[in-house]
N, C-alpha and C. Protein backbone atom coordinates (compact mmCIF):
# COMPACT_ATOMS: atom_id res chain seq x y z
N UNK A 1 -14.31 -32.35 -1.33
CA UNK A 1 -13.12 -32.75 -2.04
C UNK A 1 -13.48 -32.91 -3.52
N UNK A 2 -12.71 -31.94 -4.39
CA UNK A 2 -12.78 -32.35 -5.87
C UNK A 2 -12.33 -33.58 -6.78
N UNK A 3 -12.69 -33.65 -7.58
CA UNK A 3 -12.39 -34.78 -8.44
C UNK A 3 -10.24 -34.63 -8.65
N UNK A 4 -10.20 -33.60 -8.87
CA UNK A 4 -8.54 -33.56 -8.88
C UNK A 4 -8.00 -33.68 -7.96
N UNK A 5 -8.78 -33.32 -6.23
CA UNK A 5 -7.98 -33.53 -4.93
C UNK A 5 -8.28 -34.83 -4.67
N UNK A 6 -9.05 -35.59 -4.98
CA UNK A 6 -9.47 -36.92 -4.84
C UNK A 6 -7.93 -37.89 -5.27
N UNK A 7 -7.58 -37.32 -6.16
CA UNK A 7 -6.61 -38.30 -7.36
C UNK A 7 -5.29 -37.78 -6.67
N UNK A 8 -5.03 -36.72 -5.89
CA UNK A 8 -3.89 -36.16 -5.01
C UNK A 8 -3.74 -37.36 -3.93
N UNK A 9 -4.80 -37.71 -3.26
CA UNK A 9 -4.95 -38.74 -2.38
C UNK A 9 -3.96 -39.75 -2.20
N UNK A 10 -3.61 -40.12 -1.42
CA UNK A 10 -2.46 -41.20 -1.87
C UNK A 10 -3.34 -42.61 -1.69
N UNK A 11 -3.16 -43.65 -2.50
CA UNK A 11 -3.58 -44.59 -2.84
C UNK A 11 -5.08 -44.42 -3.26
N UNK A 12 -5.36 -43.82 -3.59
CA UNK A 12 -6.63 -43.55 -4.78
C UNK A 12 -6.36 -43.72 -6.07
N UNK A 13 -5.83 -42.99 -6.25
CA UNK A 13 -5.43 -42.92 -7.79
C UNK A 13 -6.58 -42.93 -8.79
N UNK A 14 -6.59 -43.49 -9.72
CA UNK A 14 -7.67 -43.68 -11.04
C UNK A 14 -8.69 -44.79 -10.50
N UNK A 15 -7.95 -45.63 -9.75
CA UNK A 15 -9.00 -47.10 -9.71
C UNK A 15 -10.50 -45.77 -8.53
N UNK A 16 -9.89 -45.34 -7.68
CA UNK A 16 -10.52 -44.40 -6.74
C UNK A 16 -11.52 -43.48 -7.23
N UNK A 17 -10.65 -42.84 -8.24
CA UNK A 17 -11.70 -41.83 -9.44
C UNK A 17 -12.92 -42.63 -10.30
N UNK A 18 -12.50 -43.82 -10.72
CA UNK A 18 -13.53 -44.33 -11.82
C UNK A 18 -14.59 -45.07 -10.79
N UNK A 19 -13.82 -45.79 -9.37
CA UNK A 19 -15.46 -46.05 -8.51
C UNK A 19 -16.32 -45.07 -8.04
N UNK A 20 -15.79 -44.18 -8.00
CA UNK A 20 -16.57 -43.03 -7.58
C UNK A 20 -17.67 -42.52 -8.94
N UNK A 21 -16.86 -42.07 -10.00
CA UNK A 21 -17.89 -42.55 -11.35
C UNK A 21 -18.49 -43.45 -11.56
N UNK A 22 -18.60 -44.52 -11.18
CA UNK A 22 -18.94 -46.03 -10.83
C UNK A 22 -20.61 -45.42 -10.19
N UNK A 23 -20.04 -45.25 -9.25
CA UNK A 23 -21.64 -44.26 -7.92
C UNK A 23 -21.94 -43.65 -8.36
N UNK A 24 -21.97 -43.06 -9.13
CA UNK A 24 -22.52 -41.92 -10.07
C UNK A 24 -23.36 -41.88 -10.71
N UNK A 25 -22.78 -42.91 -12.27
CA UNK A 25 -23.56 -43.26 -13.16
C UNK A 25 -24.40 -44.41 -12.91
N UNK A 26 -24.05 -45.43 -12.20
CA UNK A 26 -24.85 -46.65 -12.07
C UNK A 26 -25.68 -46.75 -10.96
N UNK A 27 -27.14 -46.73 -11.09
CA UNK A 27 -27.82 -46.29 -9.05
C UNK A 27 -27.89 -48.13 -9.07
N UNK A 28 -27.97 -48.63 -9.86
CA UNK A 28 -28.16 -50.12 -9.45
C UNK A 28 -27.22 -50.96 -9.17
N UNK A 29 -27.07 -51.11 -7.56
CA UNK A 29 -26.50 -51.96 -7.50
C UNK A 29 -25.72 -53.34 -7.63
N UNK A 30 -26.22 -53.83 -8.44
CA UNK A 30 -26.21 -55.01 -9.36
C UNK A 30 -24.82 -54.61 -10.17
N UNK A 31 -25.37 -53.48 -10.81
CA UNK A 31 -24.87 -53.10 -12.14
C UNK A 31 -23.36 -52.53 -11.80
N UNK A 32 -23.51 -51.56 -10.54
CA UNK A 32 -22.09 -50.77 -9.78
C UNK A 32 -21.35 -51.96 -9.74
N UNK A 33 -21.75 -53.12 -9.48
CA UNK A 33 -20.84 -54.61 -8.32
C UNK A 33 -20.50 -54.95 -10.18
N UNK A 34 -20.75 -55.14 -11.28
CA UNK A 34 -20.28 -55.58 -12.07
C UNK A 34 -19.64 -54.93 -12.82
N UNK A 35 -19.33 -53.60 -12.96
CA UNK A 35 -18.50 -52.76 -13.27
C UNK A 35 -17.44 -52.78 -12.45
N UNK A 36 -17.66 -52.78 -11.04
CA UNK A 36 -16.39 -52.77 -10.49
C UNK A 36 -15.36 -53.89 -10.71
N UNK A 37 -16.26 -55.23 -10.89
CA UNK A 37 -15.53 -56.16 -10.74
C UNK A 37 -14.24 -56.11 -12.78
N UNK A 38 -15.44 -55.71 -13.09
CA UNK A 38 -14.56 -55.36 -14.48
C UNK A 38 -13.17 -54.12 -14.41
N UNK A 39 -13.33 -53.61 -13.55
CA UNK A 39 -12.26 -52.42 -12.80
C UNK A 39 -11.38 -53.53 -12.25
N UNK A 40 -11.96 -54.21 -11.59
CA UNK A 40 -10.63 -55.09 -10.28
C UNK A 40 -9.91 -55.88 -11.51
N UNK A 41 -10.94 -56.73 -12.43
CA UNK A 41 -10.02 -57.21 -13.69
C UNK A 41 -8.99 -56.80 -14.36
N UNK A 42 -9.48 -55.72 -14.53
CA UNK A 42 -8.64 -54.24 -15.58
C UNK A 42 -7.53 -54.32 -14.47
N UNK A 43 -7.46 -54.03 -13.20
CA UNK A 43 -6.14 -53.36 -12.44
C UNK A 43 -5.73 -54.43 -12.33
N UNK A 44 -6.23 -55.77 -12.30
CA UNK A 44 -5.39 -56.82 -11.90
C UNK A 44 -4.36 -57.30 -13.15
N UNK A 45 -4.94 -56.84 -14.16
CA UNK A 45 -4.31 -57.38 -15.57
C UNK A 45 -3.10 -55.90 -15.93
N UNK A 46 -3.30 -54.99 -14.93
CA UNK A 46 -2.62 -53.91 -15.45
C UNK A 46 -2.52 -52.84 -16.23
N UNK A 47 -3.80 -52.85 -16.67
CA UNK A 47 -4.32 -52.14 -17.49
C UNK A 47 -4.59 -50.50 -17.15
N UNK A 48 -4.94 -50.56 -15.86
CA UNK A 48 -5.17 -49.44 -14.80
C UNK A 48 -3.79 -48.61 -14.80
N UNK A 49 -3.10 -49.56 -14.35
CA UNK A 49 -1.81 -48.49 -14.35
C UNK A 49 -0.89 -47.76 -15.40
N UNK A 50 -1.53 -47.59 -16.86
CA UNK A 50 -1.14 -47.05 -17.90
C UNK A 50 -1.89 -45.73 -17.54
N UNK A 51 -3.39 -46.07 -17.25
CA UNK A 51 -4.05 -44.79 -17.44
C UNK A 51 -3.71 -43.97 -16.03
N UNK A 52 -3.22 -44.15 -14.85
CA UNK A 52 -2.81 -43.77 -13.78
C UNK A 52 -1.68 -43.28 -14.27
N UNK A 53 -0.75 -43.76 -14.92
CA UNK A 53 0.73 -42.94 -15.34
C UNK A 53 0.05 -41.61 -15.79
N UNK A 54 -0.55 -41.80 -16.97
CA UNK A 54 -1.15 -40.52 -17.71
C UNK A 54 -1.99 -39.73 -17.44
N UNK A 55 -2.54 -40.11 -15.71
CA UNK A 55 -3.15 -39.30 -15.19
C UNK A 55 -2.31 -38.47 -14.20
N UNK A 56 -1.00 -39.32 -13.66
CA UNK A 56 -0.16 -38.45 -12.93
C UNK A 56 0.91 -37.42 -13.89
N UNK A 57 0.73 -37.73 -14.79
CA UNK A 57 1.64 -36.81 -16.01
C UNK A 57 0.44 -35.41 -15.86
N UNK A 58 -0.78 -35.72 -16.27
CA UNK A 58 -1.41 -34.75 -16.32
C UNK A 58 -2.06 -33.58 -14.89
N UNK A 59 -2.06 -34.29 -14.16
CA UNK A 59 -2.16 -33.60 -12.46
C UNK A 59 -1.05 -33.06 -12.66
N UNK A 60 0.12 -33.75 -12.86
CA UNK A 60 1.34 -32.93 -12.53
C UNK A 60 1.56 -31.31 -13.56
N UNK A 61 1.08 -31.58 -14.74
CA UNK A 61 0.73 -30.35 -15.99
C UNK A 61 -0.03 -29.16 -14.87
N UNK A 62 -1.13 -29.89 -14.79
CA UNK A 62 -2.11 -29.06 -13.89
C UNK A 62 -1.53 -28.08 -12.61
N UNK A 63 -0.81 -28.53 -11.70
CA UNK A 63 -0.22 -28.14 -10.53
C UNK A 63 1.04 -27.20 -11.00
N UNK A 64 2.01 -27.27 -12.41
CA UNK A 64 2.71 -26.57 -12.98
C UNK A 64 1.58 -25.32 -13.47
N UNK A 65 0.76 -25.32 -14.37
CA UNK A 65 0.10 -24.39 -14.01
C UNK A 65 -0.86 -23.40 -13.14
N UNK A 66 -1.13 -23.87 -12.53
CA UNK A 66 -1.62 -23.13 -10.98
C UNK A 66 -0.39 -22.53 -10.30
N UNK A 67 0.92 -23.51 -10.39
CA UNK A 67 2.03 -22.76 -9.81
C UNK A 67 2.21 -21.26 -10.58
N UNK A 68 2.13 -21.48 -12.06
CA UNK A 68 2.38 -20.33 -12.64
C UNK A 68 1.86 -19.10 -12.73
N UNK A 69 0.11 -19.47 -12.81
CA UNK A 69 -0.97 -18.42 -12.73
C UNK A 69 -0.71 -17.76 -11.39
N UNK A 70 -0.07 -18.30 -10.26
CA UNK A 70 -0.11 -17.13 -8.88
C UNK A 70 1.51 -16.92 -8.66
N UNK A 71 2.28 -16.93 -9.76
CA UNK A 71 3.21 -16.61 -9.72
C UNK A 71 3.29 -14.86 -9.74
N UNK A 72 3.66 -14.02 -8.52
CA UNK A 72 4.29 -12.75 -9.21
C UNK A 72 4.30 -11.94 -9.92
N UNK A 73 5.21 -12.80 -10.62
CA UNK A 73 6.22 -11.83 -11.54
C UNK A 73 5.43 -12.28 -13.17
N UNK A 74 5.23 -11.27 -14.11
CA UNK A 74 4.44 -10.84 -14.80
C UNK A 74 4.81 -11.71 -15.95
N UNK A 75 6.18 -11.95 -16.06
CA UNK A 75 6.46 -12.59 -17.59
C UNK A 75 6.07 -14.32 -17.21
N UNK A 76 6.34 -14.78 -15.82
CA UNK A 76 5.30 -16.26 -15.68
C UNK A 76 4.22 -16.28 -16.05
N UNK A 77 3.73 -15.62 -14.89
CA UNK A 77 1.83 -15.58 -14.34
C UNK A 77 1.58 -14.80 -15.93
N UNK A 78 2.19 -13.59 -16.63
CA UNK A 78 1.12 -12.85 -17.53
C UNK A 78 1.46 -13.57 -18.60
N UNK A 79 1.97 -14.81 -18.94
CA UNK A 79 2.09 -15.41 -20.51
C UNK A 79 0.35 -15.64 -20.95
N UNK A 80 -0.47 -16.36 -20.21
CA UNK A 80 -1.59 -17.14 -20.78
C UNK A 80 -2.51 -15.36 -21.01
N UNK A 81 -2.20 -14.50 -19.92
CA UNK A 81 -3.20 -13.38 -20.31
C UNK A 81 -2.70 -12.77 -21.29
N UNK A 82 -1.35 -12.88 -21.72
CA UNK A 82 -1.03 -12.38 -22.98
C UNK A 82 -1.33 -13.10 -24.16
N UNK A 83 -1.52 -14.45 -24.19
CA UNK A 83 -2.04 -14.92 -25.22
C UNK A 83 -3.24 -14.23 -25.03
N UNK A 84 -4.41 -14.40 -24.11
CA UNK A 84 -6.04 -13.98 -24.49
C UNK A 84 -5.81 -12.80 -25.11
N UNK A 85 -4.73 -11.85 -24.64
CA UNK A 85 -4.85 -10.56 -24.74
C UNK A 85 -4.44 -10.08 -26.29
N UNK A 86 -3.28 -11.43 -27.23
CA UNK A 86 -3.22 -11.22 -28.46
C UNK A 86 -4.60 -11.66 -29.33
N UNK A 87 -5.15 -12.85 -29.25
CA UNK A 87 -6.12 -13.51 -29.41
C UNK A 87 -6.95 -12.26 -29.71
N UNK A 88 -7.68 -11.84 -28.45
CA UNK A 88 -8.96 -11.11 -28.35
C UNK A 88 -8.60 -9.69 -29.56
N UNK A 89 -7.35 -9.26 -29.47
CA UNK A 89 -6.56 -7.96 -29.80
C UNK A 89 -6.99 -8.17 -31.70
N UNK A 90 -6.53 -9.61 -31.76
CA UNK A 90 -6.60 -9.68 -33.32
C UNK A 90 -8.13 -9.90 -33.65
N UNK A 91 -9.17 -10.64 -33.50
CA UNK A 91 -10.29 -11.26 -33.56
C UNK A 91 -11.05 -9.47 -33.65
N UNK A 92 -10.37 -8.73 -33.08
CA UNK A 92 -11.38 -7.42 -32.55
C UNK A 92 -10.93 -6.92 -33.96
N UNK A 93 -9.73 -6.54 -34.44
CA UNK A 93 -9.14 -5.98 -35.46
C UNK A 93 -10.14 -6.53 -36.46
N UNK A 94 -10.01 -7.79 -36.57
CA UNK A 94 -10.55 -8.52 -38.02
C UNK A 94 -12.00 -8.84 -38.10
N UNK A 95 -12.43 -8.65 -37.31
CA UNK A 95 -13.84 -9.19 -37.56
C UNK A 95 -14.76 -7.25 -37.04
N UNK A 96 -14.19 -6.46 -36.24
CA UNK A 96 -14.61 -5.18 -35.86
C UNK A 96 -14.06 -4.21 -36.68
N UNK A 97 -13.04 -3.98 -36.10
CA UNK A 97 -12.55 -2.64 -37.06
C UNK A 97 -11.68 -2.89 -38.22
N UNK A 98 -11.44 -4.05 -38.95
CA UNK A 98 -10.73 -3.62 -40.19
C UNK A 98 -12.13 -3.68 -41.62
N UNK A 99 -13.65 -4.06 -41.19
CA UNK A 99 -14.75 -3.90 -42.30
C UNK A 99 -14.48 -2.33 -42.20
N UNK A 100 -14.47 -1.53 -41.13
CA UNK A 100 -14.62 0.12 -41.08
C UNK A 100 -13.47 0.78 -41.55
N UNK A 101 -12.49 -0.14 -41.36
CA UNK A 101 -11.17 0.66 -42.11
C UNK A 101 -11.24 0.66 -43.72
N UNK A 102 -11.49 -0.59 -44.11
CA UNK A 102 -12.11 -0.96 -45.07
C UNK A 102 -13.35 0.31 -46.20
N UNK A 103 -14.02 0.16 -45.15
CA UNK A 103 -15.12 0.85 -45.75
C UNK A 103 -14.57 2.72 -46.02
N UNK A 104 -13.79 2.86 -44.73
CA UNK A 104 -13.19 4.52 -44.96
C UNK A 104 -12.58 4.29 -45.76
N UNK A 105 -10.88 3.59 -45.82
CA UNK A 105 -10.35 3.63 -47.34
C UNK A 105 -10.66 3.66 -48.52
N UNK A 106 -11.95 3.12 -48.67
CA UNK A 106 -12.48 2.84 -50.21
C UNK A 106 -13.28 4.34 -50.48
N UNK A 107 -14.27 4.74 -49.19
CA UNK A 107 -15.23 5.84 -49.21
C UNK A 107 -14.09 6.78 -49.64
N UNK A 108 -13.15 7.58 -48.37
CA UNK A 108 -12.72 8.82 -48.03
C UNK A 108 -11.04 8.73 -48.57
N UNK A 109 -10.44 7.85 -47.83
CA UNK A 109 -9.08 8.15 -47.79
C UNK A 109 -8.47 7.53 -49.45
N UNK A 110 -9.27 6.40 -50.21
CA UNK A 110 -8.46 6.28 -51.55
C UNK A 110 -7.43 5.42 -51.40
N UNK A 111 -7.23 4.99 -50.37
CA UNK A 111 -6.04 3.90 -50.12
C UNK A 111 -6.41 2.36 -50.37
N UNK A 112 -4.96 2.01 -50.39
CA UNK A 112 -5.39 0.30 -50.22
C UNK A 112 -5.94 0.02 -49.09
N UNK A 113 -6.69 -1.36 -49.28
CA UNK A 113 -7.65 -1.80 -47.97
C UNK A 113 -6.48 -2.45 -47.03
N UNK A 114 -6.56 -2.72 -46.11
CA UNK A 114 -6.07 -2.88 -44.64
C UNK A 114 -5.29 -4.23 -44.45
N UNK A 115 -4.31 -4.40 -44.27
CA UNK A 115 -4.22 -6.36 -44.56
C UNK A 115 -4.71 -7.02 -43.46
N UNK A 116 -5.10 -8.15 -44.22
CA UNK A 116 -6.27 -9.13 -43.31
C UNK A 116 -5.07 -10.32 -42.29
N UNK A 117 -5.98 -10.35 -41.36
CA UNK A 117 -5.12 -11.58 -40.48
C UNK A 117 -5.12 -13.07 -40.81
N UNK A 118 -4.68 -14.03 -40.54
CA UNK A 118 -5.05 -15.02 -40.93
C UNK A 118 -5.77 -15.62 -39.64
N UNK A 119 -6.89 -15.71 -40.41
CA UNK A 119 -8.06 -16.35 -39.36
C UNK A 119 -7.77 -17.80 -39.03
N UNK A 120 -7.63 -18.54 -39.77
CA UNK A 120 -6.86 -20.01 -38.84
C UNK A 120 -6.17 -20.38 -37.87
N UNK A 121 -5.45 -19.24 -38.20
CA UNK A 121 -4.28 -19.10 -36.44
C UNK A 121 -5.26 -18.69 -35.09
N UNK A 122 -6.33 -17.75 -35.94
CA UNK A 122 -6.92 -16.75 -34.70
C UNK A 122 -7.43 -18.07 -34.38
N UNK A 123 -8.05 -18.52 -35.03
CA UNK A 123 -9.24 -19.52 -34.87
C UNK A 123 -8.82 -20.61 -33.70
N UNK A 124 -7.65 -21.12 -34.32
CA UNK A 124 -6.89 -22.12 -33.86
C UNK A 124 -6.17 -21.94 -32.54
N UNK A 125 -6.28 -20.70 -31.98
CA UNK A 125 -5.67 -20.12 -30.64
C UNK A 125 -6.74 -19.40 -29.66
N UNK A 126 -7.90 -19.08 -30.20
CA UNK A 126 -9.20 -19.00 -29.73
C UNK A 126 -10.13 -20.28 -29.37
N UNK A 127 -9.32 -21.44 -30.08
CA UNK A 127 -10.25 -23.22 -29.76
C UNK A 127 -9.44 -23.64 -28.27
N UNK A 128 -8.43 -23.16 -28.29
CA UNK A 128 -7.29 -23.97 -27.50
C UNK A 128 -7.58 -22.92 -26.19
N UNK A 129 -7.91 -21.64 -26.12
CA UNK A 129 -8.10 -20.74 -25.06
C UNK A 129 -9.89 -21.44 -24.78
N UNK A 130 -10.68 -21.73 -25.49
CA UNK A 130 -11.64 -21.55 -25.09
C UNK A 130 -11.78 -23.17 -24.45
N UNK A 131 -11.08 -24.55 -25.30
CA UNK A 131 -11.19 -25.45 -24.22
C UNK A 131 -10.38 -25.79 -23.37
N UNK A 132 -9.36 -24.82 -22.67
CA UNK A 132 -8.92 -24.70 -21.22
C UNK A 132 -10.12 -23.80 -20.63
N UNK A 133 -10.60 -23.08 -21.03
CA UNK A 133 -11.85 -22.61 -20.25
C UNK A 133 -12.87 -23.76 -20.10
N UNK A 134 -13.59 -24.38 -20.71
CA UNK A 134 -14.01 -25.25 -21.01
C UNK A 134 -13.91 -26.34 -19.62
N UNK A 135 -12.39 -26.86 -19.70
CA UNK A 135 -11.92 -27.56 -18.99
C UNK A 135 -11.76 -27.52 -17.19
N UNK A 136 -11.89 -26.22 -17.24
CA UNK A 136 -12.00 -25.23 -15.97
C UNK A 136 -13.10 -25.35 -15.41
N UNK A 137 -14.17 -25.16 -16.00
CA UNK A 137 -15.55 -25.12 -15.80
C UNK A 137 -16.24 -26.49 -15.32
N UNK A 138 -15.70 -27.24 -16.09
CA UNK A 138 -15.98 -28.61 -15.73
C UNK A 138 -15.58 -28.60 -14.75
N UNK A 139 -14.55 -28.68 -14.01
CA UNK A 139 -13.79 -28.73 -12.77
C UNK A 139 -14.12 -28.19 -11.58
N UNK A 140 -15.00 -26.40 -12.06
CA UNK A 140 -15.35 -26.20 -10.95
C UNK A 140 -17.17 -26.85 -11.19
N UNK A 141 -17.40 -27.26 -11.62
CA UNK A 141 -19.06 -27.71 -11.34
C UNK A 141 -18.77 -29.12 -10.63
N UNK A 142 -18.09 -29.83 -11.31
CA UNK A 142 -17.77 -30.73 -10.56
C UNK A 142 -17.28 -30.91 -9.31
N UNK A 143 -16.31 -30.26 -8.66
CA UNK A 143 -16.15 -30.13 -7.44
C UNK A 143 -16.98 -29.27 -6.16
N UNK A 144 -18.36 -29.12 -7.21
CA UNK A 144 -19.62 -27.98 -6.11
C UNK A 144 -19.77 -29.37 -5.31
């Protein structure tokens, strides 16, 4: 059972997820029993159940996308491969072939050079693709 099917669980929730991180990080017993008790504090004062809202907001994000990725029909399921697929499309243009377009226009053809993309966007849509990958990865190592 993964860390995200764990939190599916009914009455687990976050307090369930963080003892289990609890076993994890702490081998000393001593140390697990006083963390937890700082957990039972935290849920007793209510504190727990803010970050449980915002963890069921976000499971629920999660399960909207998985619904979507094995969706069918192409304009659901193919939005995120169409982003990689603009992403990768421009990054290849600007950083591969527009130095060579570049370099022919100036050598052979006499033309103006090529217009450039704006790399911030690429950049900025290549950070956001790469930490949902990122995020993925974690997920599956964690649930080996």
């Amino acid at each position: 059972m993964g860390v995200v099917d764990s939190l599916l669980v009914p009455g687990s929730g976050v307090f369930g997820l963080l003892d289990d991180l609890v076993k994890r990080i702490w081998k000393d017993p001593a140390q697990q029993d006083a963390v937890r008790l700082q957990l039972l504090d935290m849920q007793q004062k209510g504190e727990l159940a803010e970050f449980d809202g915002q963890l069921k907001v976000q499971l629920a994000q999660l399960q909207i996308d998985d619904d979507e990725a094995k969706n069918p029909r192409i304009f659901i399921a193919g939005a995120r491969a169409f982003i990689e697929w603009v992403c990768g499309t421009g990054l290849a243009y600007q950083i591969v072939a527009r130095p060579f377009l570049m370099w022919a226009s100036a050598g052979w053809w006499h033309v103006p050079a090529p217009p450039t993309l704006d790399m911030g966007t690429l950049i900025t849509l290549l950070g956001m693709l790469l930490g949902s990958g990122t995020l993925h990865l974690a997920n599956k190592v964690l649930t080996k």
